[in-house]
Protein backbone atom coordinates (compact mmCIF):
# COMPACT_ATOMS: atom_id res chain seq x y z
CA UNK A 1 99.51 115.26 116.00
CA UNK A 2 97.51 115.83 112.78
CA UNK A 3 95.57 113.26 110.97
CA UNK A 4 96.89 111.17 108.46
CA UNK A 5 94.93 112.02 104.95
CA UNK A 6 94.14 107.98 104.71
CA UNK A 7 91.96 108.34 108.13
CA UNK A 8 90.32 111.66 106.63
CA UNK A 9 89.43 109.77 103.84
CA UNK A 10 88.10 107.11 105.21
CA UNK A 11 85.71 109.37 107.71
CA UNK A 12 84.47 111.46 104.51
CA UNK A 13 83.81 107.69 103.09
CA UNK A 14 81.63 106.67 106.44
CA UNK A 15 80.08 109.53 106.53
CA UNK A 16 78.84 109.41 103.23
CA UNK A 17 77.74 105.90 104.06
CA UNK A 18 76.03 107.34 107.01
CA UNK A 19 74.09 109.49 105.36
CA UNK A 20 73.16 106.69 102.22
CA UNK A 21 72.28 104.75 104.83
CA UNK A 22 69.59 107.40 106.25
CA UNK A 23 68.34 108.16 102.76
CA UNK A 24 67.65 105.02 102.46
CA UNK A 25 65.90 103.93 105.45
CA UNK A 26 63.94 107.40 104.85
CA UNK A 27 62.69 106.47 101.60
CA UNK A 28 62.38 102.55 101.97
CA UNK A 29 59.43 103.71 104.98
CA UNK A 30 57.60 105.76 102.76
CA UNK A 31 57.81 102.66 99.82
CA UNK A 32 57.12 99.97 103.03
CA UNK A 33 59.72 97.42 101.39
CA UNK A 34 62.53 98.43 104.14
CA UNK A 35 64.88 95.25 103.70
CA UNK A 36 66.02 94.94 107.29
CA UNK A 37 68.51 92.02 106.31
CA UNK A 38 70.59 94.32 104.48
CA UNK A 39 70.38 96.96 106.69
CA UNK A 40 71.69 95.35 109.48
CA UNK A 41 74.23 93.57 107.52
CA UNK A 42 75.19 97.03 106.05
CA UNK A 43 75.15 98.57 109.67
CA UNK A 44 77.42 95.78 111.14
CA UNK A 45 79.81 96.22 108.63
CA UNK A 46 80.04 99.88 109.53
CA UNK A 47 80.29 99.07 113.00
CA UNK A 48 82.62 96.91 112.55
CA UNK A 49 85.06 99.44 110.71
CA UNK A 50 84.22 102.16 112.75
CA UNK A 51 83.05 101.35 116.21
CA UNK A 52 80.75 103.93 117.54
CA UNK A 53 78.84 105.01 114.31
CA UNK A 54 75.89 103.45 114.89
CA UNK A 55 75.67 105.97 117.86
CA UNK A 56 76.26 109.10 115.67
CA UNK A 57 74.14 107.69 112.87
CA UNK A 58 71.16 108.21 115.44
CA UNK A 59 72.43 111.58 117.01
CA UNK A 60 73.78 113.18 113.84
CA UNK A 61 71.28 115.46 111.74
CA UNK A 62 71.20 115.50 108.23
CA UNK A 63 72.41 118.51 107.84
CA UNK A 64 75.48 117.61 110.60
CA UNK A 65 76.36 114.50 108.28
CA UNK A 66 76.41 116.75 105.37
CA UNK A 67 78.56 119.77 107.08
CA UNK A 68 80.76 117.19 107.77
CA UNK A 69 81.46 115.38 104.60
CA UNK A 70 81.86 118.57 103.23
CA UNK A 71 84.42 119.75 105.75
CA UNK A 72 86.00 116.44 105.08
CA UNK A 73 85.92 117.09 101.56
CA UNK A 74 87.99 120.63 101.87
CA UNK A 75 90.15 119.21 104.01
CA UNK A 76 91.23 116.82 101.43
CA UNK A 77 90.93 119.04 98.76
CA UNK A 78 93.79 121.46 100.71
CA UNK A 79 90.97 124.36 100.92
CA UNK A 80 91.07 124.14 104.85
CA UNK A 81 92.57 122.68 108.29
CA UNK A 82 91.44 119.42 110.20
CA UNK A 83 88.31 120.50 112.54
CA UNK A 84 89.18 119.48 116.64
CA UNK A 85 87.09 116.78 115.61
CA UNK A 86 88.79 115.16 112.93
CA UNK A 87 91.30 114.47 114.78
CA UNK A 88 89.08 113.22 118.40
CA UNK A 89 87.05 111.07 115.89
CA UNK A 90 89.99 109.04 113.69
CA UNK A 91 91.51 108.46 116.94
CA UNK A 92 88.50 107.46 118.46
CA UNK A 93 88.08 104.52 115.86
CA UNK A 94 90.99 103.34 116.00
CA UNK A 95 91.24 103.00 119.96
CA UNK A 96 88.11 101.66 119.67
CA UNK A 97 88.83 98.73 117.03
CA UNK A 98 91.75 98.05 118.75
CA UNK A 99 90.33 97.16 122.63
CA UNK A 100 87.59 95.57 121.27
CA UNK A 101 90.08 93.84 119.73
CA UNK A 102 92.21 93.28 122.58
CA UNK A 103 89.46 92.05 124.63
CA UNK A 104 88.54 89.44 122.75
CA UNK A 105 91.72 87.93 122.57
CA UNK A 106 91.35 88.57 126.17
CA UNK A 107 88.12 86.74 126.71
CA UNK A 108 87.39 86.69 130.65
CA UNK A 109 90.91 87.23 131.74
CA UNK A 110 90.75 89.77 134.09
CA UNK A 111 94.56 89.62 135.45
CA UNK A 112 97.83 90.57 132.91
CA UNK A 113 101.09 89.36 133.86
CA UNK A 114 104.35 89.80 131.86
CA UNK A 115 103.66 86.33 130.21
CA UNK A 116 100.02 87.41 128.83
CA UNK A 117 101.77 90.45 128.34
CA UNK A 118 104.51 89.16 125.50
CA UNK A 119 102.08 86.68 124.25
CA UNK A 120 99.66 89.35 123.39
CA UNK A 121 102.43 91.53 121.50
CA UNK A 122 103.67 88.60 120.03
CA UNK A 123 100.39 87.52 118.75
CA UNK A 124 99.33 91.07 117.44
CA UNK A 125 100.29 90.44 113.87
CA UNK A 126 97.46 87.40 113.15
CA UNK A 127 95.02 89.54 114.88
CA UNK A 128 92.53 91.63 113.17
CA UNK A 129 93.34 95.68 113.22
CA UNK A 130 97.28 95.13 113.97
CA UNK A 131 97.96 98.66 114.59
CA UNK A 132 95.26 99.34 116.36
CA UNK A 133 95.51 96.45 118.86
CA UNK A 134 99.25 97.51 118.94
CA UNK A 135 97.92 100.55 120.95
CA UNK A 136 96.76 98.67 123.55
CA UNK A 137 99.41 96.09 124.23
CA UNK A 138 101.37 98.47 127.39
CA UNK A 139 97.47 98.80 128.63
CA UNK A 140 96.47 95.25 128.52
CA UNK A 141 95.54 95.87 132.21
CA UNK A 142 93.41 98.85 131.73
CA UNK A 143 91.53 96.26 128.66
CA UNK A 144 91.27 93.14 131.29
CA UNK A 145 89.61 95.70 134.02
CA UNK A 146 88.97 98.90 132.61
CA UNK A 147 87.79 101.67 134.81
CA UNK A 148 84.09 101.26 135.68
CA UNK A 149 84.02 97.95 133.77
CA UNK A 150 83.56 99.87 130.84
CA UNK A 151 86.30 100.17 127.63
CA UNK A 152 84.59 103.37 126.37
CA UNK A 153 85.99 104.75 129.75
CA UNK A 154 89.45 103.37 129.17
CA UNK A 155 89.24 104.64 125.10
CA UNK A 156 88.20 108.15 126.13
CA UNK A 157 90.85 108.14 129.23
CA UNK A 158 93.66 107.42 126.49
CA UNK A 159 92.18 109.71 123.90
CA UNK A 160 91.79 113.29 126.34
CA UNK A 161 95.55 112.20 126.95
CA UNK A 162 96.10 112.09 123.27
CA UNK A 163 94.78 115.35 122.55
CA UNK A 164 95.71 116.79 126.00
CA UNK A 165 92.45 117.59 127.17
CA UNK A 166 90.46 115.66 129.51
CA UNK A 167 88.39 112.69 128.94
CA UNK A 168 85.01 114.27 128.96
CA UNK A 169 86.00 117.04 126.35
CA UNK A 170 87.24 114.42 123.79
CA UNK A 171 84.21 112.58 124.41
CA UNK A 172 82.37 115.79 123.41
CA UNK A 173 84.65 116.16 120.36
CA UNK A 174 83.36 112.58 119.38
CA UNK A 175 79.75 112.50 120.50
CA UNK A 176 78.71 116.15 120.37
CA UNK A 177 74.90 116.80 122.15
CA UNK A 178 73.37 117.10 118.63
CA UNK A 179 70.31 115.47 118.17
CA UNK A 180 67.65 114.94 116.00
């Protein structure tokens, strides 16, 4: 499938947040004039563009969020390919934006029928994320009961089908077991 240069860029620009962000926090400790306000209005904002980085902002090292703006950068720069997980992670955001999305304008509805159905596709340009609600219009079901109850189950189901490879390996791709 390949990833579109616009979503590479925008990782290498979230990752580079990322790591501000934990430069910052490092520093503002050792000062004691942390300014958790901004922080958390910095981290929603980040969350809210790219659902699942406050998880990898806590499991990725330093030197991880470095390797990978750097990959990012000679990716861009036409020095090397996309990494597996390039591709697992752009996807991954998207998806992601787009249940969350979905549910919402789903709200308790646990039941689609062909009616909820249209209304939802024909509603899909005043929502927020377009395209990547868009996704999720032919799985409206899987949104209004998603396997387990969970939509990280139904995101990861639809992205191992996207990469062809089962659901645990692209969650792997997008939350590798690194750790601090």
């Amino acid at each position: 499938m390949g990833v579109p240069r616009e979503a590479m860029s925008e990782l290498r620009a979230k990752y580079v947040e990322m790591l501000a962000m934990r430069v910052a926090h490092a520093e503002s400790k050792g000062r004691g004039d942390d300014e958790p306000r901004q922080a958390r209005a910095r981290m929603r904002r980040l969350a809210d563009r790219f659902p699942g980085a406050l998880r990898e902002i806590d499991d990725l090292t330093l030197p991880e969020l470095r390797r990978r703006i750097a990959a990012l950068e000679a990716v861009l720069g036409g020095k090397s390919a996309a990494e597996p997980w390039m591709e697992a992670v752009a996807l991954f955001h998207a998806m992601t934006r787009g249940i969350l999305v979905a549910k919402r304008w789903l709200g308790r509805r646990r039941h689609v029928d062909a009616t909820l159905q249209r209304r939802f596709e024909q509603e899909l340009g005043a929502l927020p994320f377009p395209e990547d609600s868009r996704g999720w219009a032919p799985h409206l079901a899987s949104v209004a009961s998603p396997p387990r109850g969970r939509l990280l189950d139904a995101v990861f189901a639809r992205l191992g089908r996207s990469l062809g490879l089962p659901a645990a390996a692209a969650r792997s791709l997008v939350f590798p077991r690194l750790s601090r």
